[in-house]
Every structure is written in C-alpha cells, then in structure tokens.
N, C-alpha and C. Protein backbone atom coordinates (compact mmCIF):
# COMPACT_ATOMS: atom_id res chain seq x y z
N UNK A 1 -19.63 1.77 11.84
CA UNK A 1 -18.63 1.73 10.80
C UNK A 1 -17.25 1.71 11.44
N UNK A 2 -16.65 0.54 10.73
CA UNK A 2 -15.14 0.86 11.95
C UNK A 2 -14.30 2.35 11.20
N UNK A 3 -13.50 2.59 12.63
CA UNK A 3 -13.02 3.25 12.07
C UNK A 3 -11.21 3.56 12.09
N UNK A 4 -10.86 2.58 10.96
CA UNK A 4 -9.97 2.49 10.57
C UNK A 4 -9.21 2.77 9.41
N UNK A 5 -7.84 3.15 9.21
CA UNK A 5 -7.06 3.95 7.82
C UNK A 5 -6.62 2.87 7.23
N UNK A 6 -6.48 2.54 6.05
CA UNK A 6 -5.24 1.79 5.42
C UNK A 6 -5.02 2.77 4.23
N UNK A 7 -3.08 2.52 4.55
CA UNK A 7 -2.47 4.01 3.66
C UNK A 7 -2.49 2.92 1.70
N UNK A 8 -3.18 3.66 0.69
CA UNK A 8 -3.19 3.38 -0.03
C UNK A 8 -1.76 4.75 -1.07
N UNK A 9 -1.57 3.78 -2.15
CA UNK A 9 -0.85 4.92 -3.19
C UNK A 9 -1.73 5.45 -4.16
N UNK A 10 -1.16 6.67 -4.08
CA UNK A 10 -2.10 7.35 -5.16
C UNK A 10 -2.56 6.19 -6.73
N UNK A 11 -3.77 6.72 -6.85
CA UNK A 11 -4.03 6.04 -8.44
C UNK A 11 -3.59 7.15 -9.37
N UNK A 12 -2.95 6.89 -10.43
CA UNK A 12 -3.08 7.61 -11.72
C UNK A 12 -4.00 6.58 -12.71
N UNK A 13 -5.24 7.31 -12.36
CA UNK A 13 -6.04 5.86 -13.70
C UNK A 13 -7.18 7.16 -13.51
N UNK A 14 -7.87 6.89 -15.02
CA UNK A 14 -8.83 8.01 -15.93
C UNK A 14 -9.72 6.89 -14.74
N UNK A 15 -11.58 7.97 -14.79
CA UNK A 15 -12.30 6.46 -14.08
C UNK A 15 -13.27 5.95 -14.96
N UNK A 16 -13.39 6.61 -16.73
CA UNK A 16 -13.42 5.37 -17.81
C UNK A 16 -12.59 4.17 -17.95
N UNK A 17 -11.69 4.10 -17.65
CA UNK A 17 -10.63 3.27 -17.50
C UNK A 17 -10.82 2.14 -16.29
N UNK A 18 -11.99 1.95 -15.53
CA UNK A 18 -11.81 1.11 -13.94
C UNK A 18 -13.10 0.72 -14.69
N UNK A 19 -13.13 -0.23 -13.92
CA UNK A 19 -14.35 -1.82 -14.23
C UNK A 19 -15.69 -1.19 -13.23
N UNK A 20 -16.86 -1.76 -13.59
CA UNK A 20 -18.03 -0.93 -13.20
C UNK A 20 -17.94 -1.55 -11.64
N UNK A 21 -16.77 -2.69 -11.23
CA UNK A 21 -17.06 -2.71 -9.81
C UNK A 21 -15.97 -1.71 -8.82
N UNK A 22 -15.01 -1.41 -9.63
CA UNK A 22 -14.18 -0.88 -9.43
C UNK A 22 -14.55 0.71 -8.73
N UNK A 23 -15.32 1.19 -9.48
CA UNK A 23 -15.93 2.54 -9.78
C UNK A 23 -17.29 3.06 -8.93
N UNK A 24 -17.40 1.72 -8.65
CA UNK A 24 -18.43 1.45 -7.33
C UNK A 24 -17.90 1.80 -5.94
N UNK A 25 -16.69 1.53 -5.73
CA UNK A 25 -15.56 1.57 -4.84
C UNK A 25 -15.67 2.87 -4.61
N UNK A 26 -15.90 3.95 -5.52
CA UNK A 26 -14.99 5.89 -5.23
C UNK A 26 -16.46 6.02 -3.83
N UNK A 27 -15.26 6.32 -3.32
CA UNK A 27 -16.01 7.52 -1.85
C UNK A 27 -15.31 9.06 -2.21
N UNK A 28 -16.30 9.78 -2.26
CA UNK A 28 -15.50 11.03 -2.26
C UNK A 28 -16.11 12.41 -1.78
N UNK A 29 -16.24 12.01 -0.17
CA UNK A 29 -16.81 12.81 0.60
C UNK A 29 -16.42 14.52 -0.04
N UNK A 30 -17.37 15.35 0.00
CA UNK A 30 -16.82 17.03 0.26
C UNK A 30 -17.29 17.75 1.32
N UNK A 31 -16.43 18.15 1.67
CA UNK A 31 -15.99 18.52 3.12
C UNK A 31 -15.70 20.45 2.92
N UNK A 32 -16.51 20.61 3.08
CA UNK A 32 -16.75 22.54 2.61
C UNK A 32 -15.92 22.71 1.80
N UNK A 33 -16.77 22.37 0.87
CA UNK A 33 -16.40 22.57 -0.57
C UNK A 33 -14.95 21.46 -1.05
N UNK A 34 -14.60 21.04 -0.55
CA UNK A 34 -13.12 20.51 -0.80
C UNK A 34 -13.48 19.12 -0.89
N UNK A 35 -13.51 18.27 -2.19
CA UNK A 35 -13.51 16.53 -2.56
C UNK A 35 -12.25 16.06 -2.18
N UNK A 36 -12.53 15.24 -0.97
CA UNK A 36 -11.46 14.46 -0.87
C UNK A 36 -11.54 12.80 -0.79
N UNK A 37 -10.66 12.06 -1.34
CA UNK A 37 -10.65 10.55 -1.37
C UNK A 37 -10.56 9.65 -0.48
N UNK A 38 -11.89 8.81 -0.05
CA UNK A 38 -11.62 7.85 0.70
C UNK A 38 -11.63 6.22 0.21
N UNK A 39 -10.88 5.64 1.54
CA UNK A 39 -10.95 4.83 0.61
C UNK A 39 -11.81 3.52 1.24
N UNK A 40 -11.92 2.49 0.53
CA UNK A 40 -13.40 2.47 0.62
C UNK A 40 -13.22 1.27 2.04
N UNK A 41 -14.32 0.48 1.92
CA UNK A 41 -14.64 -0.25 3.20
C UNK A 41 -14.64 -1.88 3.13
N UNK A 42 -14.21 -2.75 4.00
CA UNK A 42 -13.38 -3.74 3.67
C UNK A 42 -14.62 -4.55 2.45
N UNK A 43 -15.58 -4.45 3.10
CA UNK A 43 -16.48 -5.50 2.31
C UNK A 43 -16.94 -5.11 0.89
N UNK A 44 -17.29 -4.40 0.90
CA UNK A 44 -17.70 -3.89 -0.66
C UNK A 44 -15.79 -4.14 -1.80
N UNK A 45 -15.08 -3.62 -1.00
CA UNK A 45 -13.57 -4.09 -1.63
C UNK A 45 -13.38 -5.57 -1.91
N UNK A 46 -13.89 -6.33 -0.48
CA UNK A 46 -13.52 -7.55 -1.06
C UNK A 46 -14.31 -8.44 -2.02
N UNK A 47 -14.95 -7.82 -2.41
CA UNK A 47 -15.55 -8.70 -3.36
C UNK A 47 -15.55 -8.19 -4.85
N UNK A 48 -14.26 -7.00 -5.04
CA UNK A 48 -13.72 -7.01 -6.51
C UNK A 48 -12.11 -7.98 -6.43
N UNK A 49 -12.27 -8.60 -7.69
CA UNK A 49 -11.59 -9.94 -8.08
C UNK A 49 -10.06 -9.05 -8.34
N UNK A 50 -8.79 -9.85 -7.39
CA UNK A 50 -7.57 -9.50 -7.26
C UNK A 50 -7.36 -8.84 -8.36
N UNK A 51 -7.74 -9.83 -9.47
CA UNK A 51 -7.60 -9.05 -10.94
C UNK A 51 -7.68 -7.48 -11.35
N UNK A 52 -8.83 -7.05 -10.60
CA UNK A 52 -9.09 -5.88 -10.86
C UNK A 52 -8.74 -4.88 -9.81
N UNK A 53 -8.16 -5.10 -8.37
CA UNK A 53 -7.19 -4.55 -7.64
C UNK A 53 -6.53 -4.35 -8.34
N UNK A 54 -5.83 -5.34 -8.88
CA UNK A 54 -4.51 -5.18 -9.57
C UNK A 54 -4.14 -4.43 -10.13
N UNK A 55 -4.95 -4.58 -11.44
CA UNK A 55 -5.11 -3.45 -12.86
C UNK A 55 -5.11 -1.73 -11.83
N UNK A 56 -5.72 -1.35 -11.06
CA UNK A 56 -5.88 -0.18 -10.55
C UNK A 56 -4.36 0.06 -9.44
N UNK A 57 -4.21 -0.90 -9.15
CA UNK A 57 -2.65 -0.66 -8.14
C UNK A 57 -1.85 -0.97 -9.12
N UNK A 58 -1.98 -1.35 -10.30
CA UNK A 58 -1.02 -2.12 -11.37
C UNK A 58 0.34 -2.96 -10.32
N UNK A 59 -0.48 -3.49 -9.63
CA UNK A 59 0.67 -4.51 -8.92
C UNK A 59 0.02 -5.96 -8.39
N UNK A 60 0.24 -7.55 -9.47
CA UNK A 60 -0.31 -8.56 -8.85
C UNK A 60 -0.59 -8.93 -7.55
N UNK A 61 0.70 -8.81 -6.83
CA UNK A 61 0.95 -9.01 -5.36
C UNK A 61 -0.05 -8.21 -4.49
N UNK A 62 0.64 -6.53 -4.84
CA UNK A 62 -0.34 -6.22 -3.72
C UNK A 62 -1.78 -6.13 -4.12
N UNK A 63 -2.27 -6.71 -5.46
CA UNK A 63 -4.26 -6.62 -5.63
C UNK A 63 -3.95 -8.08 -4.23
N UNK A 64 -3.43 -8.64 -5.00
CA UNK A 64 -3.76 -9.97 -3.90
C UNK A 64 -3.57 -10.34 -2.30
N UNK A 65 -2.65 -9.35 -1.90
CA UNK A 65 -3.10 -8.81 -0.61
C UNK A 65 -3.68 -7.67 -0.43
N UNK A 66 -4.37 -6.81 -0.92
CA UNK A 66 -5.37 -6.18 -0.36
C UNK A 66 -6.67 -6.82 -0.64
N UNK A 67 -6.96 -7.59 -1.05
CA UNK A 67 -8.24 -8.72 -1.47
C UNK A 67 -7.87 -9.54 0.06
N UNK A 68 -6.83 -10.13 -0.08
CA UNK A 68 -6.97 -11.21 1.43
C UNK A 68 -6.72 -10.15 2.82
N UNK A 69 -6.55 -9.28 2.84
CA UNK A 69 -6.99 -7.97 4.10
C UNK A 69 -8.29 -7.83 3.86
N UNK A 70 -8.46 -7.89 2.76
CA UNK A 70 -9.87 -7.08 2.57
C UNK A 70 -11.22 -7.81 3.32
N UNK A 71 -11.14 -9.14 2.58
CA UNK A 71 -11.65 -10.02 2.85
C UNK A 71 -11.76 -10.39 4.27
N UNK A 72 -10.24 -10.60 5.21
CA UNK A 72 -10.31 -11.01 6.45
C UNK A 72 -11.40 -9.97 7.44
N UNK A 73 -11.11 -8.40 6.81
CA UNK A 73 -11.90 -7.42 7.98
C UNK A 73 -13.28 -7.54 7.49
N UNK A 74 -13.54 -8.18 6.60
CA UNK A 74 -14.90 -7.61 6.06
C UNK A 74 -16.09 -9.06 6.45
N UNK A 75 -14.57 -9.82 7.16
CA UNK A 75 -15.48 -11.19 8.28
C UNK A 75 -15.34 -10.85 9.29
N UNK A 76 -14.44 -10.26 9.38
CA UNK A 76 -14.17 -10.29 11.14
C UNK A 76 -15.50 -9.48 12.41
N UNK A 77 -16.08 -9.89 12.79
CA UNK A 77 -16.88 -9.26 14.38
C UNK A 77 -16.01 -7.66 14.45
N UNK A 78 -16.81 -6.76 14.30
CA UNK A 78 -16.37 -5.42 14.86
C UNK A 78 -15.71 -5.36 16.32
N UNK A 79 -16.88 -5.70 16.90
CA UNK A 79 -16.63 -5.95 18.29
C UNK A 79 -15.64 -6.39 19.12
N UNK A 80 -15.18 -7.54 18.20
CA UNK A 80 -13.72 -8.31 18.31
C UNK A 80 -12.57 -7.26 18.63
N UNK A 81 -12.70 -6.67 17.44
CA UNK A 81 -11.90 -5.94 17.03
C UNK A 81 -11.26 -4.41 18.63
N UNK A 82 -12.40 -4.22 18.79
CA UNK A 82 -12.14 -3.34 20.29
C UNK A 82 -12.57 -3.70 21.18
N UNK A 83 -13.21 -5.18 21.47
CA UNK A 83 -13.26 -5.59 22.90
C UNK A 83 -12.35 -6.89 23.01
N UNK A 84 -11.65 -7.22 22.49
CA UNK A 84 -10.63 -8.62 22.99
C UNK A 84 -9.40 -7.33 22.96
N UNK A 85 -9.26 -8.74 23.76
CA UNK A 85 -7.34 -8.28 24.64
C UNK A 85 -6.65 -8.13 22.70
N UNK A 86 -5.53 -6.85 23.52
CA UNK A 86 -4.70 -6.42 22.45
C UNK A 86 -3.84 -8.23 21.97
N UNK A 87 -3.82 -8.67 22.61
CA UNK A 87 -2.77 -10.17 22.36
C UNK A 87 -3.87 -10.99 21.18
N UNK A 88 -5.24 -11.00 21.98
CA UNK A 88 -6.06 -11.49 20.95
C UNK A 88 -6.22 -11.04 19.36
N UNK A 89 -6.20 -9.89 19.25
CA UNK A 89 -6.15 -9.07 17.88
C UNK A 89 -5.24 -8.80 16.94
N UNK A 90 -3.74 -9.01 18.21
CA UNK A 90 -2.61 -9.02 17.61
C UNK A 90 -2.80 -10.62 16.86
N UNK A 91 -2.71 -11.44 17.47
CA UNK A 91 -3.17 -12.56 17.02
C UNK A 91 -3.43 -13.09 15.83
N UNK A 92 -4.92 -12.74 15.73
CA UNK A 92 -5.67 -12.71 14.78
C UNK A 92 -5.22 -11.92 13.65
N UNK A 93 -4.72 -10.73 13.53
CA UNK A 93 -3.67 -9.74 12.45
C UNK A 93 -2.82 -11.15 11.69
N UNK A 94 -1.88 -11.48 12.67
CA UNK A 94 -0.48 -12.17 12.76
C UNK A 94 -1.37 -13.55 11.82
N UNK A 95 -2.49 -13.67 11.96
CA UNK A 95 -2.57 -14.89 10.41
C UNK A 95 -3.41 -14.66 9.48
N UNK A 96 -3.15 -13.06 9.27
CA UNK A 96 -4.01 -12.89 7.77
C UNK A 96 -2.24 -12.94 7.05
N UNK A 97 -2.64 -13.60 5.96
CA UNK A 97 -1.32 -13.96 5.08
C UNK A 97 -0.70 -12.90 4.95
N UNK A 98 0.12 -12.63 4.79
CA UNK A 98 0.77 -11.27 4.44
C UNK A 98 1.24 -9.95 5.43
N UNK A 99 0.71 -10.77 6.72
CA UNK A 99 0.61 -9.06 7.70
C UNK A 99 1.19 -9.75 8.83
N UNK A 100 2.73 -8.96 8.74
CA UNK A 100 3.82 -9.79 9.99
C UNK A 100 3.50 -8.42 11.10
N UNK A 101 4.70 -8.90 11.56
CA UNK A 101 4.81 -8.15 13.13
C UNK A 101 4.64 -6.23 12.94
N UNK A 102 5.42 -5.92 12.08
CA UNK A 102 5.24 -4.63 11.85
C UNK A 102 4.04 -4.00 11.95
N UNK A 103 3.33 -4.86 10.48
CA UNK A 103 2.09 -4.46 9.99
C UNK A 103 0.93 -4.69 11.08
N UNK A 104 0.98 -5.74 12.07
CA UNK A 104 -0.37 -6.01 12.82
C UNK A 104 -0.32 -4.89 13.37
N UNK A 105 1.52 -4.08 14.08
CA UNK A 105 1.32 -3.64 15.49
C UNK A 105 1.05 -2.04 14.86
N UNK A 106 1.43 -1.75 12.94
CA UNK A 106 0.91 -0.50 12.82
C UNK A 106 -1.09 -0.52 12.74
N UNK A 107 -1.21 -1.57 12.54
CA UNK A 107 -2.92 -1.65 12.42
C UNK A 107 -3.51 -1.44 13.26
N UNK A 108 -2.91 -2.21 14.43
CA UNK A 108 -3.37 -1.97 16.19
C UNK A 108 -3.45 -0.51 16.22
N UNK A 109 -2.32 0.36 16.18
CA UNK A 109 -2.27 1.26 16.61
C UNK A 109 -2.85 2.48 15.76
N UNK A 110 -2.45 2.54 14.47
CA UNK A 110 -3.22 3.78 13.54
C UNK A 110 -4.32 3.29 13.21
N UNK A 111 -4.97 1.69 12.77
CA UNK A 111 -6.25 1.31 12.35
C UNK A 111 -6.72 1.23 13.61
N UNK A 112 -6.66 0.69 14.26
CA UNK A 112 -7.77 0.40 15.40
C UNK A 112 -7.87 1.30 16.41
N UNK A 113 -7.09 2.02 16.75
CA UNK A 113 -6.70 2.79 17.79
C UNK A 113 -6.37 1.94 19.74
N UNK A 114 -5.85 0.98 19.23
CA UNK A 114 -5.44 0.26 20.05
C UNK A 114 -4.11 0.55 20.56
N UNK A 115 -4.44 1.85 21.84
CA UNK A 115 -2.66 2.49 22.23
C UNK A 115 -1.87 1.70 23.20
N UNK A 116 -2.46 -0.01 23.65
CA UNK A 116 -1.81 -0.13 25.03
C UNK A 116 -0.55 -1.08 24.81
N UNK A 117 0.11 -1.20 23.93
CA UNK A 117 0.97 -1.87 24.04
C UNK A 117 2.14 -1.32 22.75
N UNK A 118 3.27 -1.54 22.96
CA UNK A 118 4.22 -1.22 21.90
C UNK A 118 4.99 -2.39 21.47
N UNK A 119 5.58 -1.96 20.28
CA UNK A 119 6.61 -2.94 19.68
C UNK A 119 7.86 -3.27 19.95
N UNK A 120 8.21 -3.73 21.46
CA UNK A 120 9.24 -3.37 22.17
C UNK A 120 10.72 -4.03 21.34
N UNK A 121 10.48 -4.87 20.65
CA UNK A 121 11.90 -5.45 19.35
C UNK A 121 12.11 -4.78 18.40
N UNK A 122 11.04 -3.57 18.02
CA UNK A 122 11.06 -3.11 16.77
C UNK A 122 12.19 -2.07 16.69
N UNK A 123 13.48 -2.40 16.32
CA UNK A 123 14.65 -1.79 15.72
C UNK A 123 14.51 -0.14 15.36
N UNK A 124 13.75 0.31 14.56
CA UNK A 124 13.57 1.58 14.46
C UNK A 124 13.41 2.76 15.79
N UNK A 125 11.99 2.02 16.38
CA UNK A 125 11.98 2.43 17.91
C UNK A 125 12.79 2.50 18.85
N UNK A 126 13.70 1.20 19.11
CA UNK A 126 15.05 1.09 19.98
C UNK A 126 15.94 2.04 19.82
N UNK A 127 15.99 1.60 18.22
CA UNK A 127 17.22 3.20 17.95
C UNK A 127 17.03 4.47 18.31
N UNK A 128 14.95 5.03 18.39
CA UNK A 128 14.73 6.14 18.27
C UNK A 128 14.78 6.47 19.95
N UNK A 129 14.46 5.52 21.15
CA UNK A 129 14.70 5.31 22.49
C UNK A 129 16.23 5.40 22.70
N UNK A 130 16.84 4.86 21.74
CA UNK A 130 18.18 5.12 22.33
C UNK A 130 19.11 6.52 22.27
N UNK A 131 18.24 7.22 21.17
CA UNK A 131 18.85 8.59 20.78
C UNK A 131 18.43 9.57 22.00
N UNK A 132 16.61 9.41 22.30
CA UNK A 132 16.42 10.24 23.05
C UNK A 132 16.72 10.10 24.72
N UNK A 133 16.63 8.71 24.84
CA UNK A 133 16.56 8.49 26.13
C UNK A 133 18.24 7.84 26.98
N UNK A 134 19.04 7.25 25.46
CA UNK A 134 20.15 6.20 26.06
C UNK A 134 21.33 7.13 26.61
N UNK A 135 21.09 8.75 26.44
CA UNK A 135 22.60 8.91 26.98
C UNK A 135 24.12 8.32 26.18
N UNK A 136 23.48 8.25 24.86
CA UNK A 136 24.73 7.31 24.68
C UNK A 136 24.51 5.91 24.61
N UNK A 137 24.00 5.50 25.23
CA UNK A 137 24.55 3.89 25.35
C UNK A 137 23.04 3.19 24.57
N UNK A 138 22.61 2.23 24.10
CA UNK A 138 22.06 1.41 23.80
C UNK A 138 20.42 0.92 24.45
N UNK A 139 19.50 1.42 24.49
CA UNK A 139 18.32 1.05 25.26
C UNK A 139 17.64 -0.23 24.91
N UNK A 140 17.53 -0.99 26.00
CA UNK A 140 17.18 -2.72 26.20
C UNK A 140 15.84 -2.64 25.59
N UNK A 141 15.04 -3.52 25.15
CA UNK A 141 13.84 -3.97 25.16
C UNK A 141 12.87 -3.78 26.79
N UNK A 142 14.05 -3.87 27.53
CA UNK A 142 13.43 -4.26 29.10
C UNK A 142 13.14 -2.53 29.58
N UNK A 143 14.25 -1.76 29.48
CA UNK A 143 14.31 -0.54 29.83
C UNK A 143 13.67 0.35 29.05
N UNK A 144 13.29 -0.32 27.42
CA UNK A 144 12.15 0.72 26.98
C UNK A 144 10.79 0.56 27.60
N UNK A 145 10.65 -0.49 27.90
CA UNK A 145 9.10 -1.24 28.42
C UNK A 145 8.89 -0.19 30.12
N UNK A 146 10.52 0.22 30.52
CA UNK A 146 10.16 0.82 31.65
C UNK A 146 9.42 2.31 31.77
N UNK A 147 10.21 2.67 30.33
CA UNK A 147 9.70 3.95 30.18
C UNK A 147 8.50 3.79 29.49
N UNK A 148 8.07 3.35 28.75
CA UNK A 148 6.49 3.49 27.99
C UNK A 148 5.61 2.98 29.03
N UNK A 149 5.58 2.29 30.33
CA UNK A 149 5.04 1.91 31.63
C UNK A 149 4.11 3.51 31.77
N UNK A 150 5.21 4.45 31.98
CA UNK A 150 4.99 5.54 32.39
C UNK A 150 3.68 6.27 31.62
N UNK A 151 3.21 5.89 30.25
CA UNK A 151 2.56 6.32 29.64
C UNK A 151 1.45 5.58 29.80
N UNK A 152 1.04 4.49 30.66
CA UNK A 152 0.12 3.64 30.54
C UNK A 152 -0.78 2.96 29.65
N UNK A 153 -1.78 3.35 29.25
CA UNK A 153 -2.79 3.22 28.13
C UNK A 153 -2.28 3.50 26.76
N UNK A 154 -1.26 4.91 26.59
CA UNK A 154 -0.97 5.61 25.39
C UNK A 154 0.16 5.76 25.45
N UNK A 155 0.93 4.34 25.41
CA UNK A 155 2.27 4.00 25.15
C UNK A 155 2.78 3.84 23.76
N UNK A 156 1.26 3.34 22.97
CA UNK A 156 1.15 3.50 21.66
C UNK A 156 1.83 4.41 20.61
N UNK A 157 0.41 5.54 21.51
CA UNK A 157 1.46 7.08 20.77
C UNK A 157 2.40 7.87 21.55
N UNK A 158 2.87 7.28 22.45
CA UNK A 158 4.44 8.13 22.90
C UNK A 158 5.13 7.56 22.10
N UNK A 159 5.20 5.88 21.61
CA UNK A 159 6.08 5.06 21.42
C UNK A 159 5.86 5.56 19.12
N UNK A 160 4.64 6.29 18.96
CA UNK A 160 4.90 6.66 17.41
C UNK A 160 5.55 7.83 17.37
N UNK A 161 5.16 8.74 18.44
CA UNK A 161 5.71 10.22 17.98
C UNK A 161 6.79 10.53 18.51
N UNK A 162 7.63 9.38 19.21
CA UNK A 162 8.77 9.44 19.97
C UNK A 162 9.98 8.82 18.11
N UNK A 163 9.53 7.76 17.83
CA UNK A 163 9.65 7.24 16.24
C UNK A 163 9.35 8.51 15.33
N UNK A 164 8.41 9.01 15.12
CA UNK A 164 8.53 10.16 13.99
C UNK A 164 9.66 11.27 14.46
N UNK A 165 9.90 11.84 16.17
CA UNK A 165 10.25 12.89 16.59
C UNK A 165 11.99 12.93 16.47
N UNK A 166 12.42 11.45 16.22
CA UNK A 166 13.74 11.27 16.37
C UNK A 166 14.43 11.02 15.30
C-alpha cells in the first residue's frame, strides 16, 4: 500500500447526504479507542465521477482535480514511484494536469518520502535561508544548494523544517 498523505479539507456533509459510492470511500481506522479519518486510496477514489467529488468538496475544480490525481496514482507502477531517479518522478508529477512545481516537489517530499533533493527557486525557502543563514544579505539558489549538500539524502527535511522554523 503506498504510503502517501494528500492534505484534504474538512467535510461538513451528514453521510445520508453522500452517494452510495461516495460512502464507500469512509476509512475510519480506531486507534485505542479514538476514530480517526482517512482518506481513502487513489483507486477506489478514482472511479467516483468528478460530479460527486464535487458535491462533497462542494468545489467543481477541485472534484476535477482530485479525480485527475486520483486517477494518475491509481495507474501509476508503485515501484516507479520509489525506485526511479527523483528527476524521473518529478517528471512524471510535472504532467498530471494541475500539479506544477510546488505541488510535485511537496508530493516528493511529504507523499513519497522522497528527501534527496530540494526546491532550490522556491521563494519561500530562499527567504527562509536567507533569514537563518544570509547574515543579512540575500542567499543564492547556488549557496543554498551548498548548504543542503551538507544534509545529503535529507535535504528534503532540513530544507521543510528550516521553512516551517523561520
């Protein structure tokens, strides 16, 4: 089973109210004593109709991209997924419709657990490298790449909790 997150928004919906494929969907592991919500798994998702994403996210757009995510992981080779090069996967992310640079490189890293590479353009990060590390002055793309070097493999998560920490 892979094992990957995608952050959903809460539902406010009764579950008389959701379509019998919809309702098929609830995972709701309990975990000593405590029900908590998961959410469900690409394939069984992709094959409820945008329509009825929708109605439950009450948002056209995003039923219709989480149907074409849904759909793409629920073809894709597992295997793919953690044995090709991070470039390959990034790749492959970069042409499911809807999922730009941000989104592949948060999937890589919180869905897949793919820590070896960072988002060295990504603006938020630069800024958050430049607070901790610039002294003041401005940190390059080139000179962050020097410091996340240092982290080797789990440049990933220096490069998130360095972003949350700042």
């Amino acid at each position: 089973m892979l094992g990957y997150t995608i952050a959903a928004q809460p539902v406010d919906r009764r579950p008389e109210d959701e379509t019998g494929s919809v309702r098929a969907l609830r995972r709701q592991p309990n975990v000593n004593g405590t029900v908590h919500w998961a959410f469900p798994e690409p394939a069984p998702l992709a094959i409820v109709s945008e329509g009825e994403l929708a109605d439950v996210i009450r948002n056209a757009r995003k039923g219709e991209q989480l149907n074409i995510v849904a759909r793409a992981f629920s073809e894709v080779d597992e295997a793919f997924l953690r044995t090709a090069t991070y470039d390959e996967v990034e790749t492959w992310l970069l042409n499911i419709k809807g999922i730009g640079a941000w989104s592949a490189q948060f999937i890589l890293l919180r869905g897949l657990g793919r820590t070896e590479h960072i988002p060295l353009t990504e603006k938020k990060l630069l800024e958050a490298a430049s607070r901790t590390y610039g002294r003041g002055q401005e940190i390059t793309p080139e000179a962050l790449q020097h410091i996340a070097d240092k982290y080797g493999l789990w440049q990933g998560y220096w490069a998130h909790y360095l972003r949350v920490a700042s």
